[in-house]
Protein backbone atom coordinates (compact mmCIF):
# COMPACT_ATOMS: atom_id res chain seq x y z
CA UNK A 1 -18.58 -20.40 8.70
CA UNK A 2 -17.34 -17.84 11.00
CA UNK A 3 -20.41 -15.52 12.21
CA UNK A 4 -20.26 -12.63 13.04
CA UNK A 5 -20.43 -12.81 16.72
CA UNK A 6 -17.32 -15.24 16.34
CA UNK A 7 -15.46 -12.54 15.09
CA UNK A 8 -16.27 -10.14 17.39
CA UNK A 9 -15.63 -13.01 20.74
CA UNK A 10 -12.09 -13.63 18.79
CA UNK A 11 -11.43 -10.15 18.72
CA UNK A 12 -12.59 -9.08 22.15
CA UNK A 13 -10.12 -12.24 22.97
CA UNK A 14 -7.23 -10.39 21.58
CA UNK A 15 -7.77 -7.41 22.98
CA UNK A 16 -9.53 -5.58 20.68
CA UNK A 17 -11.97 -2.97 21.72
CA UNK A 18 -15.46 -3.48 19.59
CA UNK A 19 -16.83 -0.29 18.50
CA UNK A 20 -19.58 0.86 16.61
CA UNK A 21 -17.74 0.72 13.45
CA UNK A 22 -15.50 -1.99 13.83
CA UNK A 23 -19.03 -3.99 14.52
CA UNK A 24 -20.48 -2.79 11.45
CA UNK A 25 -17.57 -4.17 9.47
CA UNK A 26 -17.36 -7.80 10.85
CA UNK A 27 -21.49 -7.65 10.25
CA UNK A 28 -20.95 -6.49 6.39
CA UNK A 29 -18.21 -8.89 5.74
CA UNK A 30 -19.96 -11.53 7.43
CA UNK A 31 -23.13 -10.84 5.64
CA UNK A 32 -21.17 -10.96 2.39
CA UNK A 33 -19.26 -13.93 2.89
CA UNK A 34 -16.92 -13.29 -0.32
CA UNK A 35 -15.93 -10.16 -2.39
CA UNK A 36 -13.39 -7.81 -2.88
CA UNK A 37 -12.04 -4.97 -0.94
CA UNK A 38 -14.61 -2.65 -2.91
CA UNK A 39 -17.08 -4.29 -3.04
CA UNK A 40 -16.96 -4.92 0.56
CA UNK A 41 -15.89 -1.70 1.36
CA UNK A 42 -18.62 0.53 -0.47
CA UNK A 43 -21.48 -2.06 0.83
CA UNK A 44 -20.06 -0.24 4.55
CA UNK A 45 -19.74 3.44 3.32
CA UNK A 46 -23.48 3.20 2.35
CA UNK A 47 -24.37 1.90 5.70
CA UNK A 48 -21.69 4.76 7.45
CA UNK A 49 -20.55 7.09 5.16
CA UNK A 50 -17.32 7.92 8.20
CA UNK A 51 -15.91 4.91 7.93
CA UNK A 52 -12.48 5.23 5.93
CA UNK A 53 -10.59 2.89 3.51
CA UNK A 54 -7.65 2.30 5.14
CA UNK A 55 -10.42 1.41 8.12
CA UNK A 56 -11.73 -1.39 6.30
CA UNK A 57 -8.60 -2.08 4.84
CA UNK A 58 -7.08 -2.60 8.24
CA UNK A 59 -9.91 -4.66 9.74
CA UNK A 60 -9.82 -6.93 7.02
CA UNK A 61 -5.88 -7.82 7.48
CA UNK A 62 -7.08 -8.12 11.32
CA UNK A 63 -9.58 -10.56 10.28
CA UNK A 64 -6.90 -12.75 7.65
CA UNK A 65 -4.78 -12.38 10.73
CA UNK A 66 -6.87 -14.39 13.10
CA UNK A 67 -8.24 -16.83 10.47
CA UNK A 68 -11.66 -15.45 10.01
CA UNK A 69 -11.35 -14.57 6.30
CA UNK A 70 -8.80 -15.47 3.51
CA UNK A 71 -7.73 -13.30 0.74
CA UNK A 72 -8.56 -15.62 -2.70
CA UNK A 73 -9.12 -13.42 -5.32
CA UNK A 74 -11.01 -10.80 -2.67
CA UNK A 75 -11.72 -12.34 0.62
CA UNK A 76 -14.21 -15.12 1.77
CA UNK A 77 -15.48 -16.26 5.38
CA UNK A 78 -13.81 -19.56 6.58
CA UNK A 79 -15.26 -22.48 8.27
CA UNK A 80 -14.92 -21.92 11.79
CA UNK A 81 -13.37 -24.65 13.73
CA UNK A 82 -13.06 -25.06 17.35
CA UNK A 83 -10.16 -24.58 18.93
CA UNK A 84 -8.87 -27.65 21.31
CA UNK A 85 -9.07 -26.92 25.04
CA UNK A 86 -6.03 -26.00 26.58
């Protein structure tokens, strides 16, 4: 299962800056390892009520994107893998 440290390292990796809110989403969806976009969504504006929808929408297609989460009927935390050394 991806943690969510992992996310964050893959992330930083790609050039993403990790900011206070952007943390506090990988930690809620990684907390929550499955549900759907409201679910996951509202569980974050109770923790920081500033924190948009099309935010969270957009972190979770950054997540799908680098194979942290899938989208199956809401979204669920893969099994991390490691990567083979280059």
């Amino acid at each position: 299962m991806w943690t969510s440290m992992d996310m964050i390292r893959e992330l930083k990796n790609r050039g993403k800056r990790i900011t206070k809110q952007r943390k506090l989403m990988v930690e809620v969806i990684a907390e929550k390892k499955a549900g759907g976009f409201k679910e996951i969504y509202y569980e974050i504006c109770r923790r920081d009520p500033n924190i948009g929808q099309a935010t969270v929408y957009r972190m979770l297609l950054t997540l799908e994107e680098i194979g942290a989460i899938q989208r199956v009927q809401g979204y669920v935390v893969n099994e991390l893998y490691e990567k083979p050394a280059v």
